[in-house]
Protein backbone atom coordinates (compact mmCIF):
# COMPACT_ATOMS: atom_id res chain seq x y z
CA UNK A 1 98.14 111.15 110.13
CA UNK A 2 96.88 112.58 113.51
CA UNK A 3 95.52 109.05 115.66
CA UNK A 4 91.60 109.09 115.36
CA UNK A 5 91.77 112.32 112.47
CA UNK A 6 88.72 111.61 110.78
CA UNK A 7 87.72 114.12 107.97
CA UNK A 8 84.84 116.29 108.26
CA UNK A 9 83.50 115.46 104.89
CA UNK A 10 83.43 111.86 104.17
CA UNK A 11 84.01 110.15 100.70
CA UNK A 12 83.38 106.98 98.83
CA UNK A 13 86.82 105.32 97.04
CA UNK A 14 87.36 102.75 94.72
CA UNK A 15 90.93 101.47 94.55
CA UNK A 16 91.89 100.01 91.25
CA UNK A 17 94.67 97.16 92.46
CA UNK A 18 95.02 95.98 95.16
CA UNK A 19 98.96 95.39 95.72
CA UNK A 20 100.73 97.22 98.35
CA UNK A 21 100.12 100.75 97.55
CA UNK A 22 96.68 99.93 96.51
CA UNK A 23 96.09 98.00 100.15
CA UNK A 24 98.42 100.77 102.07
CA UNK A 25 96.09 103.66 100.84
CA UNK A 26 92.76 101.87 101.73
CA UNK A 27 93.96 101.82 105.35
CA UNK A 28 94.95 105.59 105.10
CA UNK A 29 91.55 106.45 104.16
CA UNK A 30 89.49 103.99 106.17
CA UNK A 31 91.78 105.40 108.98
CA UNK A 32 90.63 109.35 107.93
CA UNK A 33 87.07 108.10 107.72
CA UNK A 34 86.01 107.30 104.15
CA UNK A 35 84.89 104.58 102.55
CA UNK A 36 87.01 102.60 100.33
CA UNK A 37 86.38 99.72 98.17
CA UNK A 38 89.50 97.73 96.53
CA UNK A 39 89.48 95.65 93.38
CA UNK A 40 92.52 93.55 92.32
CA UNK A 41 92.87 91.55 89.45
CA UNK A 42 95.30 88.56 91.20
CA UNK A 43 92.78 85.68 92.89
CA UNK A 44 93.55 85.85 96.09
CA UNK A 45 96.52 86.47 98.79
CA UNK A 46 99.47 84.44 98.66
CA UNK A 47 100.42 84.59 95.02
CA UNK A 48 104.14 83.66 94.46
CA UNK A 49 106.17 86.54 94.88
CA UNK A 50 110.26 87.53 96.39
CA UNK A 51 111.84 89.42 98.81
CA UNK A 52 111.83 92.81 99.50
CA UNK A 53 114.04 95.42 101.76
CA UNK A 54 112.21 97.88 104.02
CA UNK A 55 114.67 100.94 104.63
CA UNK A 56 113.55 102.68 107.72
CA UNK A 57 111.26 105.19 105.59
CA UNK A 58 109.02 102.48 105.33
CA UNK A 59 109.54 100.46 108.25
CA UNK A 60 108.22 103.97 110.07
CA UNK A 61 105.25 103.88 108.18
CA UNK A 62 104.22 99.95 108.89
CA UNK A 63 105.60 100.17 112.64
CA UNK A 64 103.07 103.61 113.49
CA UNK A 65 100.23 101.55 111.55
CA UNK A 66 100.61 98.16 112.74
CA UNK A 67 102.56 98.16 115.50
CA UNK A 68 106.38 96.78 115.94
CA UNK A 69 105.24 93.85 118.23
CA UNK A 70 103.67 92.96 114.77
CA UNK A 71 105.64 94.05 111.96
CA UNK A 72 108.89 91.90 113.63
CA UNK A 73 106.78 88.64 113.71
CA UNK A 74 108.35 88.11 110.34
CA UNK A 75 110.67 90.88 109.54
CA UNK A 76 114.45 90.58 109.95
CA UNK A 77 116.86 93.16 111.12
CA UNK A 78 119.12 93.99 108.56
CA UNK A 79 122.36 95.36 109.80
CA UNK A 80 125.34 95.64 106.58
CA UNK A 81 125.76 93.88 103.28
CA UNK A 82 128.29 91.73 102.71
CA UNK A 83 130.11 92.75 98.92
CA UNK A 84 130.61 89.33 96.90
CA UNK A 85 131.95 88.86 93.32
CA UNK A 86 129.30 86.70 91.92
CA UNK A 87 131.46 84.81 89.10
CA UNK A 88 134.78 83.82 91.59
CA UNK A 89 132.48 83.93 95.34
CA UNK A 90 135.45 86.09 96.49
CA UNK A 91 134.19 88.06 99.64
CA UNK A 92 135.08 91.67 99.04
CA UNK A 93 134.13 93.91 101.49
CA UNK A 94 131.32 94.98 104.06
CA UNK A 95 128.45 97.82 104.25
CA UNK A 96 127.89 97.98 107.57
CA UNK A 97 124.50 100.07 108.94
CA UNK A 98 125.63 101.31 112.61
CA UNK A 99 122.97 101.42 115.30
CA UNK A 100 123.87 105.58 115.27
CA UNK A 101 123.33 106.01 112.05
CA UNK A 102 119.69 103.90 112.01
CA UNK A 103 119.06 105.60 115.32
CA UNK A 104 119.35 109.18 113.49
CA UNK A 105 116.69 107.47 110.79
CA UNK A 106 114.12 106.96 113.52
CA UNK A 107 113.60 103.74 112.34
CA UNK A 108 115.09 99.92 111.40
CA UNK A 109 116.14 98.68 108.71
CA UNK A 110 114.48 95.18 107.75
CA UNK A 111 114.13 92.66 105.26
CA UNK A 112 110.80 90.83 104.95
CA UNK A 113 108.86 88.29 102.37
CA UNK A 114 106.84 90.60 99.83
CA UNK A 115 103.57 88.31 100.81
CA UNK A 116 104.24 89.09 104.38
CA UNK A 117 103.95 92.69 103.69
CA UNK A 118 101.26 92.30 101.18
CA UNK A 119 99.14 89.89 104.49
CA UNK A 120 99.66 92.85 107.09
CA UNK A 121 98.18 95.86 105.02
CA UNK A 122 95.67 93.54 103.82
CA UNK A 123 94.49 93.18 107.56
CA UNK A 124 94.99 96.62 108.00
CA UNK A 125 92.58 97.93 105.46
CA UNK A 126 89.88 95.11 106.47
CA UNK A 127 90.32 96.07 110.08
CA UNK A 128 90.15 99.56 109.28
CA UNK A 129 86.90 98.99 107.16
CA UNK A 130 87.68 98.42 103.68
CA UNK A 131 86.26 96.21 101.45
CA UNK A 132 88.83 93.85 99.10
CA UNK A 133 87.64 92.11 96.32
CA UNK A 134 89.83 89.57 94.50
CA UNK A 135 89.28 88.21 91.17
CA UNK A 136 87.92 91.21 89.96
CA UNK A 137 89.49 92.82 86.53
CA UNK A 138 88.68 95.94 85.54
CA UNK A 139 88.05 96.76 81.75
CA UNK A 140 87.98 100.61 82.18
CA UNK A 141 87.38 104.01 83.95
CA UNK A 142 85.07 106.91 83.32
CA UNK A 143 85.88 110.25 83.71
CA UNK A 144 82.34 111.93 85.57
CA UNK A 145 80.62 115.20 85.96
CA UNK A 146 81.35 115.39 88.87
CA UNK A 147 81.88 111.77 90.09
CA UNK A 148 84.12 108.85 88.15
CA UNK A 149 83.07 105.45 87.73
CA UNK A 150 84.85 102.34 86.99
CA UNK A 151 83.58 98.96 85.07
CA UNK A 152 84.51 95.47 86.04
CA UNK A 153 84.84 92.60 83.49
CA UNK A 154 81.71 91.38 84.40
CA UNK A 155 79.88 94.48 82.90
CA UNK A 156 79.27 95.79 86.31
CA UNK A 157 79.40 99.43 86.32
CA UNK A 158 80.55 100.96 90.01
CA UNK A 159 80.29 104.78 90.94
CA UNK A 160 82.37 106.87 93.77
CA UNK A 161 83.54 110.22 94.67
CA UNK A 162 87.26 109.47 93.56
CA UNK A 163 89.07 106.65 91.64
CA UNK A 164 92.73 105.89 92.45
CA UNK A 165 94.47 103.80 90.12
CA UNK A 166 97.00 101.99 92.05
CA UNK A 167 97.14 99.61 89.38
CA UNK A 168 100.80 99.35 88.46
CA UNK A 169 103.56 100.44 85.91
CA UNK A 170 101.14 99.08 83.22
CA UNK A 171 98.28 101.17 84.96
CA UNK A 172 94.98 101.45 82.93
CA UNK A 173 93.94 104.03 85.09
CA UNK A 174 96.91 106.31 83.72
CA UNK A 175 95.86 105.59 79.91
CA UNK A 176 92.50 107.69 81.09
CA UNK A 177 94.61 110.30 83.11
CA UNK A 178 96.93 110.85 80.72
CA UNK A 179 95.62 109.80 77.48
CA UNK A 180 97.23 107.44 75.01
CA UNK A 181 98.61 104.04 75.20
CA UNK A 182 101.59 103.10 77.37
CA UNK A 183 105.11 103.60 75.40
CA UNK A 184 107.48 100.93 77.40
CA UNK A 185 110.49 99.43 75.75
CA UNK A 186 112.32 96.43 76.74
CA UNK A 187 115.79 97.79 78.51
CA UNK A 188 117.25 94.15 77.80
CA UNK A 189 117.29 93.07 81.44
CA UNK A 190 115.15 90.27 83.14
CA UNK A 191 114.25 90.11 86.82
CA UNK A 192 113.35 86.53 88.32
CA UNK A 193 113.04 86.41 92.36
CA UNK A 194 112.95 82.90 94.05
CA UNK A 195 112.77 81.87 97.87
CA UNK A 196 114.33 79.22 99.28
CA UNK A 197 113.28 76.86 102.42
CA UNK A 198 116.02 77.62 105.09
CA UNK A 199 115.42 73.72 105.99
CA UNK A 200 117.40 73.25 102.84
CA UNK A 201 120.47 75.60 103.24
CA UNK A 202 120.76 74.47 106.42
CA UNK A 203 121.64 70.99 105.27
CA UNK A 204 124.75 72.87 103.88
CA UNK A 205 127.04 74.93 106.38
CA UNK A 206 128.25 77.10 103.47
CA UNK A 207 124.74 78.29 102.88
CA UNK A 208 123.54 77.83 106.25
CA UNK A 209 125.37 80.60 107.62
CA UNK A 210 123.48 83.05 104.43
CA UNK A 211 120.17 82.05 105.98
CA UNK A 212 121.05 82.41 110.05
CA UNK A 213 122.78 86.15 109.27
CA UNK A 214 121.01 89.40 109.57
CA UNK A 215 122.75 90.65 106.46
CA UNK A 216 121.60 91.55 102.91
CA UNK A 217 124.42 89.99 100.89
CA UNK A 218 124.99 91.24 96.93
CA UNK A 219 126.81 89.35 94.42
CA UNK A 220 128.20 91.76 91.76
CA UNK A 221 128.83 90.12 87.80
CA UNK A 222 129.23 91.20 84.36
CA UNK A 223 126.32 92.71 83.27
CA UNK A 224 124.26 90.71 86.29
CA UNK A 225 123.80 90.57 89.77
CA UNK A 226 122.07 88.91 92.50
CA UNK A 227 120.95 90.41 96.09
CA UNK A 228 119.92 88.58 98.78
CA UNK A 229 118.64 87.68 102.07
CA UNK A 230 116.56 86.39 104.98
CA UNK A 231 113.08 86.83 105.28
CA UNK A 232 110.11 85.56 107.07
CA UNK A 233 111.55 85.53 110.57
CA UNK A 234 114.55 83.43 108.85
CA UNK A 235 112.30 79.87 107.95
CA UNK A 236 113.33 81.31 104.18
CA UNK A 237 115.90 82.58 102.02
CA UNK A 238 114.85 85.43 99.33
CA UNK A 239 117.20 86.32 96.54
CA UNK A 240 116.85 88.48 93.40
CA UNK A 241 118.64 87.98 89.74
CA UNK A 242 119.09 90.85 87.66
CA UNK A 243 119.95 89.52 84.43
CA UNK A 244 120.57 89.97 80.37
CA UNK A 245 117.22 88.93 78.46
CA UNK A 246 119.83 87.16 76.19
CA UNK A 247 120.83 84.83 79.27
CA UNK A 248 117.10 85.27 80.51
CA UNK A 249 115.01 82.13 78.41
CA UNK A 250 112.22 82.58 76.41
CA UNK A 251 111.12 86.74 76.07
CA UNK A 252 108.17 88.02 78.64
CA UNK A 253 105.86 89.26 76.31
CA UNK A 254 103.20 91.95 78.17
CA UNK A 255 103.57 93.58 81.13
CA UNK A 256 105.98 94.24 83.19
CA UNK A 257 104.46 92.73 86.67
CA UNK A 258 105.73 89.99 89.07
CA UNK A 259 103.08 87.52 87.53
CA UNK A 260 105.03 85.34 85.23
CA UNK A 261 106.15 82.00 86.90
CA UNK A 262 108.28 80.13 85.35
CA UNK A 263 110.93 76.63 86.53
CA UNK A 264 114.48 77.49 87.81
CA UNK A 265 116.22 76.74 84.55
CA UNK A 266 114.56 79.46 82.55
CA UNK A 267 117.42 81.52 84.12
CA UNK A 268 121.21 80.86 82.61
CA UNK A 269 123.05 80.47 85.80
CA UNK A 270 125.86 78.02 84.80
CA UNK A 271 128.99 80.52 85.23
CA UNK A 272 128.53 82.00 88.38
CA UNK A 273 130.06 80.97 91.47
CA UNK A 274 129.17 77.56 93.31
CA UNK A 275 127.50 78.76 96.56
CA UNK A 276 125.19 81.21 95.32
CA UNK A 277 124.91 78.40 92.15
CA UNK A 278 122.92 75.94 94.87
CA UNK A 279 121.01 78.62 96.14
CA UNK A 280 119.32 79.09 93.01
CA UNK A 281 118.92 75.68 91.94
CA UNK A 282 117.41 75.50 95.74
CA UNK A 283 114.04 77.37 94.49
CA UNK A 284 110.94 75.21 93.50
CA UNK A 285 110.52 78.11 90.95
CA UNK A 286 111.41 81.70 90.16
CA UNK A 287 108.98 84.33 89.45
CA UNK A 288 110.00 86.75 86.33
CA UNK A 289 109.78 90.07 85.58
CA UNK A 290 111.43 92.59 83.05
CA UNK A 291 112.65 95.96 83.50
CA UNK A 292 110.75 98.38 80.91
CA UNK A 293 111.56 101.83 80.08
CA UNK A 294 109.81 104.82 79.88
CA UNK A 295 111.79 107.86 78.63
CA UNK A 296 108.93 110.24 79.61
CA UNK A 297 107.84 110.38 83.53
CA UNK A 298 103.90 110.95 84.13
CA UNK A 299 103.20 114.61 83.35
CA UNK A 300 99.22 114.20 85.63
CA UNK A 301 98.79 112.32 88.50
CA UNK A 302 95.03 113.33 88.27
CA UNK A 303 92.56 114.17 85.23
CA UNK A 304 91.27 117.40 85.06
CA UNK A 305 88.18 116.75 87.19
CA UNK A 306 90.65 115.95 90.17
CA UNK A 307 88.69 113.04 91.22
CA UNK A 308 90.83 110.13 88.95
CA UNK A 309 94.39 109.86 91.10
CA UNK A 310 97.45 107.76 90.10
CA UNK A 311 99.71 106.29 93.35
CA UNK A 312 102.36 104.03 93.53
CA UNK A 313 103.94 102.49 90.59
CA UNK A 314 100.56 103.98 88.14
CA UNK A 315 102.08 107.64 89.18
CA UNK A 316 105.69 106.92 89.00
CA UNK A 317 107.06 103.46 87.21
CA UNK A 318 109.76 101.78 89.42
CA UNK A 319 112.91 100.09 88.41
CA UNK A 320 111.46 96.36 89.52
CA UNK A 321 113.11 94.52 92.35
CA UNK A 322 114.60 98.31 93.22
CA UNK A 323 115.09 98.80 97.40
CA UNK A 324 112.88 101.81 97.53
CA UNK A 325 109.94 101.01 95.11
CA UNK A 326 107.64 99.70 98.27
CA UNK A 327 108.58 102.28 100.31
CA UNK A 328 107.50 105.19 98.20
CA UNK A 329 104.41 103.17 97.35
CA UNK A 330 103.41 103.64 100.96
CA UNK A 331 104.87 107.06 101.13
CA UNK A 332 102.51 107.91 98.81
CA UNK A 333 99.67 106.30 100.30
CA UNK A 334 100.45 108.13 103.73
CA UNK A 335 100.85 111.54 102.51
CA UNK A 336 97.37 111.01 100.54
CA UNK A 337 95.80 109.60 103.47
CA UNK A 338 96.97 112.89 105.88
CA UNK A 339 95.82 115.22 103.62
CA UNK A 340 92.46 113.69 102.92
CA UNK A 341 91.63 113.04 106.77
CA UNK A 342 91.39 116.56 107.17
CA UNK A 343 88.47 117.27 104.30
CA UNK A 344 85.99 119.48 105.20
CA UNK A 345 84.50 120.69 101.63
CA UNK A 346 84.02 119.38 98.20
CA UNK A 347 86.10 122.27 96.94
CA UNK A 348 89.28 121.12 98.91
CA UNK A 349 89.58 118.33 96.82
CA UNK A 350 91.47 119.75 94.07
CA UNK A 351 94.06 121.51 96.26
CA UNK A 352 94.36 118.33 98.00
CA UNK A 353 94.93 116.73 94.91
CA UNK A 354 97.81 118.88 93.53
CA UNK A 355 99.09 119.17 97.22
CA UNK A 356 99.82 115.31 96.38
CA UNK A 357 101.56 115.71 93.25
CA UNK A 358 103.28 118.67 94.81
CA UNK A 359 104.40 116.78 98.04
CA UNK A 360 105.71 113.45 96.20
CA UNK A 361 107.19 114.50 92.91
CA UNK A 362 110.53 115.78 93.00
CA UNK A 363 110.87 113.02 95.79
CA UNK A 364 109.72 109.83 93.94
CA UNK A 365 112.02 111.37 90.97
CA UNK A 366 115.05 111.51 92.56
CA UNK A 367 115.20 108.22 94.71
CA UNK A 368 114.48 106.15 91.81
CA UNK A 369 117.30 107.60 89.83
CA UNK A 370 119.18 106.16 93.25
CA UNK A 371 117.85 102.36 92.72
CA UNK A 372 118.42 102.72 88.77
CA UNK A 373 122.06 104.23 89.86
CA UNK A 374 122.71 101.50 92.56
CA UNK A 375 122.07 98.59 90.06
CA UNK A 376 124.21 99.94 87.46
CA UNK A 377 127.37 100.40 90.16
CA UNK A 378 126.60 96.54 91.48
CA UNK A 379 126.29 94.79 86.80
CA UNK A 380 129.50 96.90 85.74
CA UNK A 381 131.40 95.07 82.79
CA UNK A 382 135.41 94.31 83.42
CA UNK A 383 137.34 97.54 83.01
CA UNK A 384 138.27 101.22 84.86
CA UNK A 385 134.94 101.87 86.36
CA UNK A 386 134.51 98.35 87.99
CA UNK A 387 138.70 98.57 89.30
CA UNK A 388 137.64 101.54 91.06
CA UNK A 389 134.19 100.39 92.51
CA UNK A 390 136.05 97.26 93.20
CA UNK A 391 139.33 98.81 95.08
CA UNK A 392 136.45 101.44 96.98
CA UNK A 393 134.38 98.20 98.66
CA UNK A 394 137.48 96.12 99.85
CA UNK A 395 138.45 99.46 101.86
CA UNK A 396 137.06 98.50 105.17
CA UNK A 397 134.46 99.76 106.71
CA UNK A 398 134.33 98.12 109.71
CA UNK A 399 136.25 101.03 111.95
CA UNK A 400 134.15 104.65 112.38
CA UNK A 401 135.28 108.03 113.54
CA UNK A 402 132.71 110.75 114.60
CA UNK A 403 133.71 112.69 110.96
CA UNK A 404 132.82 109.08 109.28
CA UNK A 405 129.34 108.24 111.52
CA UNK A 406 128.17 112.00 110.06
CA UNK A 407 129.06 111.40 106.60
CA UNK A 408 127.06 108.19 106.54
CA UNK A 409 124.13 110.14 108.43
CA UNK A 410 124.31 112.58 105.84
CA UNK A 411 124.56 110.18 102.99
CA UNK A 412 121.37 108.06 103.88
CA UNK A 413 119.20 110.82 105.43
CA UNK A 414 117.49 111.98 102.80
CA UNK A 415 116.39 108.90 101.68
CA UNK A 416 115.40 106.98 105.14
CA UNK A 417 114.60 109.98 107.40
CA UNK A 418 112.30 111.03 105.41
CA UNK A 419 108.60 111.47 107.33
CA UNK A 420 105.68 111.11 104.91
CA UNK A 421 102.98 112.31 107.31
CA UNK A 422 105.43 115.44 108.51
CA UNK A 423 105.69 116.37 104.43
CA UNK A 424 101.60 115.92 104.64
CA UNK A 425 100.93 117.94 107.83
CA UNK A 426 103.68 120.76 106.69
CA UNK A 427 102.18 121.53 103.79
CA UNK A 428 98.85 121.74 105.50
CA UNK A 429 100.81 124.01 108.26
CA UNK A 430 102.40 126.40 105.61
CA UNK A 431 99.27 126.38 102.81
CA UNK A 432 96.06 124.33 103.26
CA UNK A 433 94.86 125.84 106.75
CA UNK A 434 94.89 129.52 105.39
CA UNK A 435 92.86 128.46 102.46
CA UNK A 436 90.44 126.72 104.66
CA UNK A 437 90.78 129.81 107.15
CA UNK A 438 89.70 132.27 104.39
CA UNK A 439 86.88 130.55 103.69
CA UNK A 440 85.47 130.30 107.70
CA UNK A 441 85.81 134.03 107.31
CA UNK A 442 84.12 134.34 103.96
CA UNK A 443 81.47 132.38 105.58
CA UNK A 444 80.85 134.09 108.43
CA UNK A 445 81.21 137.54 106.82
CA UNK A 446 84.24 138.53 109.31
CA UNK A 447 86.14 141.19 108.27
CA UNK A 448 88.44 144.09 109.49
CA UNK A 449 86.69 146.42 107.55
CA UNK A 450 83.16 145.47 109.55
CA UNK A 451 84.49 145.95 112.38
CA UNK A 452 83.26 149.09 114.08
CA UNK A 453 85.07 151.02 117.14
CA UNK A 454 83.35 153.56 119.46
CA UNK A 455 85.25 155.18 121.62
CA UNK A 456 84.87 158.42 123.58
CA UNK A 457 86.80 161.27 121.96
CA UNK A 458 88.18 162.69 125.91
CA UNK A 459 90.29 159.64 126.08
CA UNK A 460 91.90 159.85 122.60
């Protein structure tokens, strides 16, 4: 988005959910000159909650919003993952991200506490102007003619211009978009996330030197894996455990959101190896997830009226505890912003609306097939597949040719150069200013065929 583009025409928004996405898109449109209202469900700020990775596709999009000076307050610079078999502890190998290949990204690389992230978009949209409420559930959404309205638990009934539902993978708002009830099945695997003190791994010199790195470490099992790392300017220790339900305790019934807490020994832990063992038993308590399928993506991202939107994980379901679910999150959020700070009619909104859908896609589609891809390679069972993934990591990759800093380029630039205002500003370049162009004409009754030449026939 353009600094200080503020649309033309001016629009009242009510967010349903208030989570990342939900938070990242309020800025956007506060930013563009709207008016958005947020409601989320959770009580307040500061629920328990993990780690997350920021790949330099997001780490763009916070640093141009917030500022680097503020976004490295708690974020740590993550530069290679150590490879780790998570039954024996045997160090395998190293995935190192070179300074030229993160320079080609245009941005870093960082790992950072999920409330962190959640605290600075939260002060973004309140600086910007929104308005967040906590506490506040909402029972449903009404399609209008033309504008939608949405009512609160409380039997308060609220009316805008647009709803977004930025409500989730369990998304009520997508029920409305897209009819029917939500189809989920259980894939049979559990996530729980847990952070430790660093005050406490410190007290240990073989975890002590997890806690003091800048490196995302991942322990590969059978069937299960754990990733980890520092966070919050390294005064804690974040880790993830993908795991069997069967070695998962008792089963998560309803949704599929980071909400269930539950102790440490929920999780069956007892046969992997003895670091990453006292790193888990470290946690005061893990928070629990699981991973739900959906065979069918989300046909609509808007009703028919255009004015109902799905973002985040309400457009597009993420694999939970993926690296790139936040970071499309706020992809989407910044492409939706761009295109709505340049409104200038009612009867943009529609194109604007598809333009979304359009824009985002094919790329949400194919960089969660990466995560889903990525955790499969790091749980594979004991035979060929895991020999060869195994003999491929302990290759070392610690020594780089020109050939081999290219290949990596190439490898991770689609994914983390990718520019979510530039995809929102090209499409506007290439389609959206010819539409509105054809209108100022229309308007002003220009055309060729009005125009009339006189000219003197002795100096034809």
């Amino acid at each position: 988005m353009a600094a200080g583009k503020e649309a033309a025409l001016k629009l009242e928004f009510l967010v349903v959910g208030g989570g990342l996405g939900g938070l990242a898109v309020a800025y956007a449109l506060c930013k563009g000159g709207h008016s958005v209202r947020v409601f989320e469900k959770q009580p307040a700020l500061g629920i328990p909650a993990g780690g997350l990775r920021v790949p330099p596709n997001m780490s763009k999009i916070l640093t141009s919003w917030a500022g680097a000076e503020e976004v490295q307050k708690t974020a740590v610079l993550c530069v290679g993952t150590p490879w780790h078999n998570l039954e024996s502890g045997e160090y395998m190998g190293y995935a190192e991200w070179k300074p030229q290949v993160m320079a080609e990204t245009g941005g870093d690389f960082f790992v950072m506490k999920h409330e962190d992230v959640h605290r600075l978009l939260y002060d973004l949209a309140i600086s910007a102007g929104a308005k967040v409420t906590f506490g506040a559930s909402v029972k449903s959404v009404q399609p209008g003619e033309p504008k939608p309205s949405i009512t609160l638990s409380t039997g308060q009934v609220l009316t805008a211009d647009m709803v977004i539902g930025a409500d989730g993978p369990n998304s009520k708002v997508r029920q409305v978009v897209n009819g029917g009830e939500d189809t989920a099945e259980p894939s049979g695997f559990t996530i729980f996330g847990g952070i430790v003190p660093a005050s406490e791994m410190l007290k240990d010199p073989a975890l002590a030197k997890w806690v003091s790195s800048d490196e995302w470490p991942i322990f590969m099992g059978n069937n299960r894996s754990i990733c980890a790392h520092p966070v919050h300017g390294k005064e804690e220790f974040a880790f993830q455990a993908y795991w069997p339900d069967e070695d998962s305790g008792p089963e998560t019934i309803g949704e599929d959101a980071w909400t269930d807490v539950v102790p440490v020994s929920t999780l069956n832990y007892e046969h992997i190896s003895t670091n990453i063992k006292r790193v888990v038993s470290l946690a005061p308590h893990l928070v629990k997830t699981r991973w739900m399928k959906r065979d069918e993506r989300v046909e609509h991202w808007s009703d028919e009226s255009g004015r109902i939107i799905l973002l985040g994980e309400a457009a597009h379901p993420w694999f939970p505890g993926g690296t790139h679910g936040p970071a499309i999150a706020l992809e989407d959020a910044a492409v939706f912003g761009t295109l709505f700070s340049r409104l200038r009619r009612v009867d943009q909104i529609g194109a604007f609306v598809s333009a979304y859908q359009e824009i985002r896609e094919d790329r949400t589609r194919v960089v969660n097939d990466v995560d889903v891809s990525n955790a499969e390679l790091v749980r594979l069972p004991p035979g060929p597949h895991r020999d060869a993934r195994d003999k491929s990591i302990r290759q070392s990759r610690r020594e780089w040719d020109d050939g081999a800093l290219q290949r990596e380029f190439e490898g991770v630039a689609a994914l983390f150069s990718y520019e979510a205002v530039d995809a929102a500003d090209e499409w506007w370049l290439n389609w959206g200013r010819f539409n509105e162009a054809d209108e100022d004409r229309e308007r002003s009754g220009f055309s060729f065929a009005s125009v009339t030449v006189g000219c003197d026939q002795n100096t034809l």
